[in-house]
Protein backbone atom coordinates (compact mmCIF):
# COMPACT_ATOMS: atom_id res chain seq x y z
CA UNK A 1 62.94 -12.29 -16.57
CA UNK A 2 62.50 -13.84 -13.10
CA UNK A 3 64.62 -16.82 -13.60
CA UNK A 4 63.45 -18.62 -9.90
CA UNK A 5 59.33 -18.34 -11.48
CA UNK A 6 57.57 -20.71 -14.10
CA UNK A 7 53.97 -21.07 -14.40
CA UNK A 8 51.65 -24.34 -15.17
CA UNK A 9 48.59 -23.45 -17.12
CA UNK A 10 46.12 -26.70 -16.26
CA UNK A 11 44.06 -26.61 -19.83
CA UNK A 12 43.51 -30.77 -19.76
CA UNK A 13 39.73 -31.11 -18.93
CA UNK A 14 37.01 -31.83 -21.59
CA UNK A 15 34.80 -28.41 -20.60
CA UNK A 16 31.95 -30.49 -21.92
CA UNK A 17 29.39 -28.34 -20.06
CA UNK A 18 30.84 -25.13 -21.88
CA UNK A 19 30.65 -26.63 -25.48
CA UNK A 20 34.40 -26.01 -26.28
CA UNK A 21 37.67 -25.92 -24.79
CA UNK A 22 37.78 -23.09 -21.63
CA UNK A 23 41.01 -22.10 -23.06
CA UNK A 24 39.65 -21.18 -26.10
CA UNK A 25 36.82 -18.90 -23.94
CA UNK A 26 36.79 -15.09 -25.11
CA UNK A 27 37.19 -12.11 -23.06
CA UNK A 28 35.28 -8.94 -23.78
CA UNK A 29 38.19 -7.47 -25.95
CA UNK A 30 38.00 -11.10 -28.21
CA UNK A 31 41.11 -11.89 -26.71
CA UNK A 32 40.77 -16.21 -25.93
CA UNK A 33 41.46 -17.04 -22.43
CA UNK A 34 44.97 -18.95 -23.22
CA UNK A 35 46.59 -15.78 -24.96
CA UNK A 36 44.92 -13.31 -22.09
CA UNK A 37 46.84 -15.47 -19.50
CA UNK A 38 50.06 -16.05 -20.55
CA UNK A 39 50.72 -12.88 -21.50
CA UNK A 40 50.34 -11.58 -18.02
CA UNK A 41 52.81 -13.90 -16.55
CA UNK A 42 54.72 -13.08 -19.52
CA UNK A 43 54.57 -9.33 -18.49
CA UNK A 44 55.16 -10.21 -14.21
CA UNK A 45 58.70 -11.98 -16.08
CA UNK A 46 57.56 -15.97 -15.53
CA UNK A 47 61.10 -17.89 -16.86
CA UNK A 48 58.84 -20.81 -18.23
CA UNK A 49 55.20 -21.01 -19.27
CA UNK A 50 54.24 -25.02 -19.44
CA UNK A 51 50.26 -25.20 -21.02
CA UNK A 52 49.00 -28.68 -20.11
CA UNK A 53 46.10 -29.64 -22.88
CA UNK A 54 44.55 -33.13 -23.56
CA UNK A 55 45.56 -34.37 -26.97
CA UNK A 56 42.24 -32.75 -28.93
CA UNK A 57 43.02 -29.31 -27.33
CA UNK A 58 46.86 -29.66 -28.13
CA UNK A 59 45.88 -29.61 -31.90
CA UNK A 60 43.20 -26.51 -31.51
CA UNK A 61 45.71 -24.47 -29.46
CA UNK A 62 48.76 -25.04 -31.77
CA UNK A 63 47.20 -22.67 -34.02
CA UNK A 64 47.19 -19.68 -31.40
CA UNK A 65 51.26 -21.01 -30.73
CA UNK A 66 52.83 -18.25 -32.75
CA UNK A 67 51.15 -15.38 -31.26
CA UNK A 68 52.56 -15.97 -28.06
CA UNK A 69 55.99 -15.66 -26.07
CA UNK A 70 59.05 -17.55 -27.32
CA UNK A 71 59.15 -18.90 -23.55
CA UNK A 72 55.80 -21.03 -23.97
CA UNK A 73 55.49 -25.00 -23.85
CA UNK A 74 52.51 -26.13 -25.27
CA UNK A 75 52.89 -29.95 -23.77
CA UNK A 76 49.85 -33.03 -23.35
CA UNK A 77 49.02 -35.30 -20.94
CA UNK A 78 47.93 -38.63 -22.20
CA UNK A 79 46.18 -39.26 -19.32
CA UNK A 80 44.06 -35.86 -18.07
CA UNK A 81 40.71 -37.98 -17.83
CA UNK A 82 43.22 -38.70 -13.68
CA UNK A 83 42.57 -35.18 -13.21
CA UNK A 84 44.63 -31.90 -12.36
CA UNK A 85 47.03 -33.54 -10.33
CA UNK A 86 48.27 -35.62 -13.40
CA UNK A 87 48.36 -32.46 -15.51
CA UNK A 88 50.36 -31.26 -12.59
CA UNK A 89 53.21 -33.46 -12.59
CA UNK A 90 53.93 -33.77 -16.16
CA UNK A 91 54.13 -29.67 -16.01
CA UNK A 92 56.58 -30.12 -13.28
CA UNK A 93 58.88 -32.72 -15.22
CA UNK A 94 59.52 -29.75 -17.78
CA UNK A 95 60.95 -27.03 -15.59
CA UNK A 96 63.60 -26.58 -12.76
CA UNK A 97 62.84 -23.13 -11.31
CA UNK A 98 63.01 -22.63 -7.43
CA UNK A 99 58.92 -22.13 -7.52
CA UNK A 100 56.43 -23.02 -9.79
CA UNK A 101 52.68 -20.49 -9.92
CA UNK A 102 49.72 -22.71 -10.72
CA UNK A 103 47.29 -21.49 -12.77
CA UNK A 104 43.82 -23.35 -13.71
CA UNK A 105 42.63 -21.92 -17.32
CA UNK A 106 39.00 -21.18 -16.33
CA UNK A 107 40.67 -17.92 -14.77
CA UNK A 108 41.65 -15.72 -17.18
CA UNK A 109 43.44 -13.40 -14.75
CA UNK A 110 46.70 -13.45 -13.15
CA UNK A 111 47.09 -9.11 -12.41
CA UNK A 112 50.68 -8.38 -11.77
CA UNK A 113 49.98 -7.11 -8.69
CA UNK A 114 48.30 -10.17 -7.28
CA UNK A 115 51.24 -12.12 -8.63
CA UNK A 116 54.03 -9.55 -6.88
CA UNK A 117 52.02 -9.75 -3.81
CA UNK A 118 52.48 -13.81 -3.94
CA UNK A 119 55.87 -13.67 -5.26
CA UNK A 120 57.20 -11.48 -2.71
CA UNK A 121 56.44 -14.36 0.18
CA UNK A 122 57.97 -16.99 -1.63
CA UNK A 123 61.03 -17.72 0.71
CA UNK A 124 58.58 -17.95 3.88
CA UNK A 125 56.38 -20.90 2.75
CA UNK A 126 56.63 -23.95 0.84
CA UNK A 127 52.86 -23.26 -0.50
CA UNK A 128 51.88 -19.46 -1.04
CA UNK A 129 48.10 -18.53 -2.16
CA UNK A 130 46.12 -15.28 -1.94
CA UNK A 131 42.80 -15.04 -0.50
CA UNK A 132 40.21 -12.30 0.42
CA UNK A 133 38.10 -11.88 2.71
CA UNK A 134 38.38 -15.53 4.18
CA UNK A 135 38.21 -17.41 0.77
CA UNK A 136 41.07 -18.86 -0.81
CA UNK A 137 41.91 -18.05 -4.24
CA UNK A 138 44.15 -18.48 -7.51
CA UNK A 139 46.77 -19.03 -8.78
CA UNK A 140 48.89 -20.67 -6.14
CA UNK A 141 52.88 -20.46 -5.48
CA UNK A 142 54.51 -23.55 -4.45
CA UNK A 143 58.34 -24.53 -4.10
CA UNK A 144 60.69 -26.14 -5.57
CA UNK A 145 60.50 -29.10 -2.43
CA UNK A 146 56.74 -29.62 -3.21
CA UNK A 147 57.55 -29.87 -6.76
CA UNK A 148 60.20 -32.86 -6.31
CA UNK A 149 57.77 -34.50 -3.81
CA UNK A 150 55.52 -34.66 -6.29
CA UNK A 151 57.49 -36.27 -8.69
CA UNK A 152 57.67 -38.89 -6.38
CA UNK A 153 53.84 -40.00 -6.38
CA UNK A 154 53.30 -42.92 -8.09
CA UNK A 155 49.69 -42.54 -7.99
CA UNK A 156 48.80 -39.88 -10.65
CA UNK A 157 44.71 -39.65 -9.28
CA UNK A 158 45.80 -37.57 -6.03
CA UNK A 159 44.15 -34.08 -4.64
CA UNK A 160 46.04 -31.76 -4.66
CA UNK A 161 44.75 -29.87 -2.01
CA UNK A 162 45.03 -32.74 0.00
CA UNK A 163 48.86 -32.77 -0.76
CA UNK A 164 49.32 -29.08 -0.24
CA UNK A 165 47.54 -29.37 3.34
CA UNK A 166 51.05 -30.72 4.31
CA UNK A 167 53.14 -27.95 3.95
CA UNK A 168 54.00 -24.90 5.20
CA UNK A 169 51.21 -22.27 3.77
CA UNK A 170 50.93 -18.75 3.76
CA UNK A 171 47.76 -17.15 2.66
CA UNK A 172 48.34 -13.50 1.49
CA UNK A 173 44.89 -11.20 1.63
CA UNK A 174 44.67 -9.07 -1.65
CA UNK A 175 41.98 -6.69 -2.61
CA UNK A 176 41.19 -8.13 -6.17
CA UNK A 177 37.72 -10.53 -6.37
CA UNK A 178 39.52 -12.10 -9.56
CA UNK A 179 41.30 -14.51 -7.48
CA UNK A 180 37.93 -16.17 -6.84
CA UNK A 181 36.77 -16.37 -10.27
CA UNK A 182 35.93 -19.86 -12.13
CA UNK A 183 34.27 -19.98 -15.08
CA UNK A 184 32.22 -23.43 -15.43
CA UNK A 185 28.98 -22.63 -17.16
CA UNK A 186 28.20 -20.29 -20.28
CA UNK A 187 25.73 -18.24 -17.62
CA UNK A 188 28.75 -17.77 -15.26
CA UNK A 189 30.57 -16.68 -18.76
CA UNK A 190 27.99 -14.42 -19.64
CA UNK A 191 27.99 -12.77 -16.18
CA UNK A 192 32.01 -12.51 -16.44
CA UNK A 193 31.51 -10.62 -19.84
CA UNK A 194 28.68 -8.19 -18.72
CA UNK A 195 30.82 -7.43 -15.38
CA UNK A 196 33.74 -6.71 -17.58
CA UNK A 197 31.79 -4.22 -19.99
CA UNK A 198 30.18 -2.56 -17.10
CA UNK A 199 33.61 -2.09 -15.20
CA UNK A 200 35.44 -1.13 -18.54
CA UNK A 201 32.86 1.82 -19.31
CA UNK A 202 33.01 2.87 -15.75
C-alpha cells in the first residue's frame, strides 16, 4: 500500500435529476459506480478510502459495505445540502496521509495509469490535476498543507476551486478522455453505457 495516498469519494448530493443516488449508477458490466471506483484506488494502493454520503445514501450504501476493501470508511455529512466543500472537510478530518486524491462519484473511473501519472508529481505542487487537451479534469491530488488549511475554514459553503486557485498547481496532460467525464443526466448515462459497449466489443 502507498501509505502517503488516501482518497475522498464526494457521494453527498441528492442526484435528484438521475432518480437515485449516482453512486448507486451501473456500469456496463452491472458493476454500481461506488464498488467500480474504489476498487481502482484500491488496486493503484490508496492507504485510506473515506466515501462521503448524505444520511439517506449512508443507509443504501451500507449494504454494498462488505464487498469492498477492509481499508474503506463509509462516513456522512450532516450537512451536504453546503455543498462539496463541506463533504470535503469532514473527509479530511478522518485521514493523515501526506496527500489526499479527490474523487467526485459521478466518475466512475480513476485508471491506474492516470492516477501514477498524478501521483508521480506529488512533491512538485501543493495541487496536482490532469488535463487534456486544454481541459482540466478528475480526480485531483492535493497536499497535506491544503488539507490542514482547510480545516481551518470556518465557513463550510466555500468553492473549492476558488481555494485551490491559491496554490501551487501542476496540471499533468494524459491521453485518457475519462478524466473529463460527469455523469448528470440519464441521457449522458445512456451515452456512457453505449460508448462503453462499443469500445468493449472493439
Amino acid at each position: 500500500m502507498k501509505n502517503d495516498i488516501s482518497v475522498i469519494i464526494l457521494a453527498a448530493g441528492n442526484s435528484s435529476r438521475m432518480g437515485k443516488p449516482k453512486f448507486l449508477l451501473e456500469m456496463p458490466n452491472r458493476k454500481v459506480f461506488l464498488e467500480h471506483i474504489i476498487k481502482q484506488y484500491f488496486d493503484f494502493g490508496c492507504e485510506n478510502i473515506i466515501v462521503v454520503f448524505n444520511e439517506a445514501g449512508y443507509k443504501t450504501a451500507v449494504e454494498y459495505y462488505r464487498y469492498l476493501p477492509s481499508k474503506t470508511q463509509f462516513i456522512i455529512n450532516p450537512n451536504h445540502e453546503l455543498g462539496r466543500f463541506s463533504s470535503i472537510k469532514i473527509g479530511i478530518k478522518q485521514i493523515s496521509t501526506s496527500h489526499v486524491f479527490i474523487h467526485n462519484v459521478d466518475n466512475p473511473y480513476a485508471k491506474k495509469e492516470v492516477l501514477y501519472q498524478i501521483y508521480s508529481e506529488r512533491l512538485n505542487a501543493d495541487v496536482v490535476k490532469p488535463v487534456m487537451n486544454n481541459k482540466g479534469g478528475h480526480p485531483v491530488l492535493i497536499s497535506k498543507k491544503i488539507c490542514e488549511d482547510i480545516l481551518l475554514e470556518k465557513d463550510d459553503n466555500l468553492n473549492l476551486k476558488g481555494i485551490l486557485s491559491k496554490y501551487l498547481t501542476m496540471k499533468v496532460e494524459v491521453n485518457d478522455k475519462s478524466i473529463l467525464l460527469n455523469i448528470n443526466t440519464n441521457e449522458e448515462l445512456e451515452e456512457f453505457r453505449f460508448l462503453e459497449n462499443n469500445n468493449a466489443k472493439a
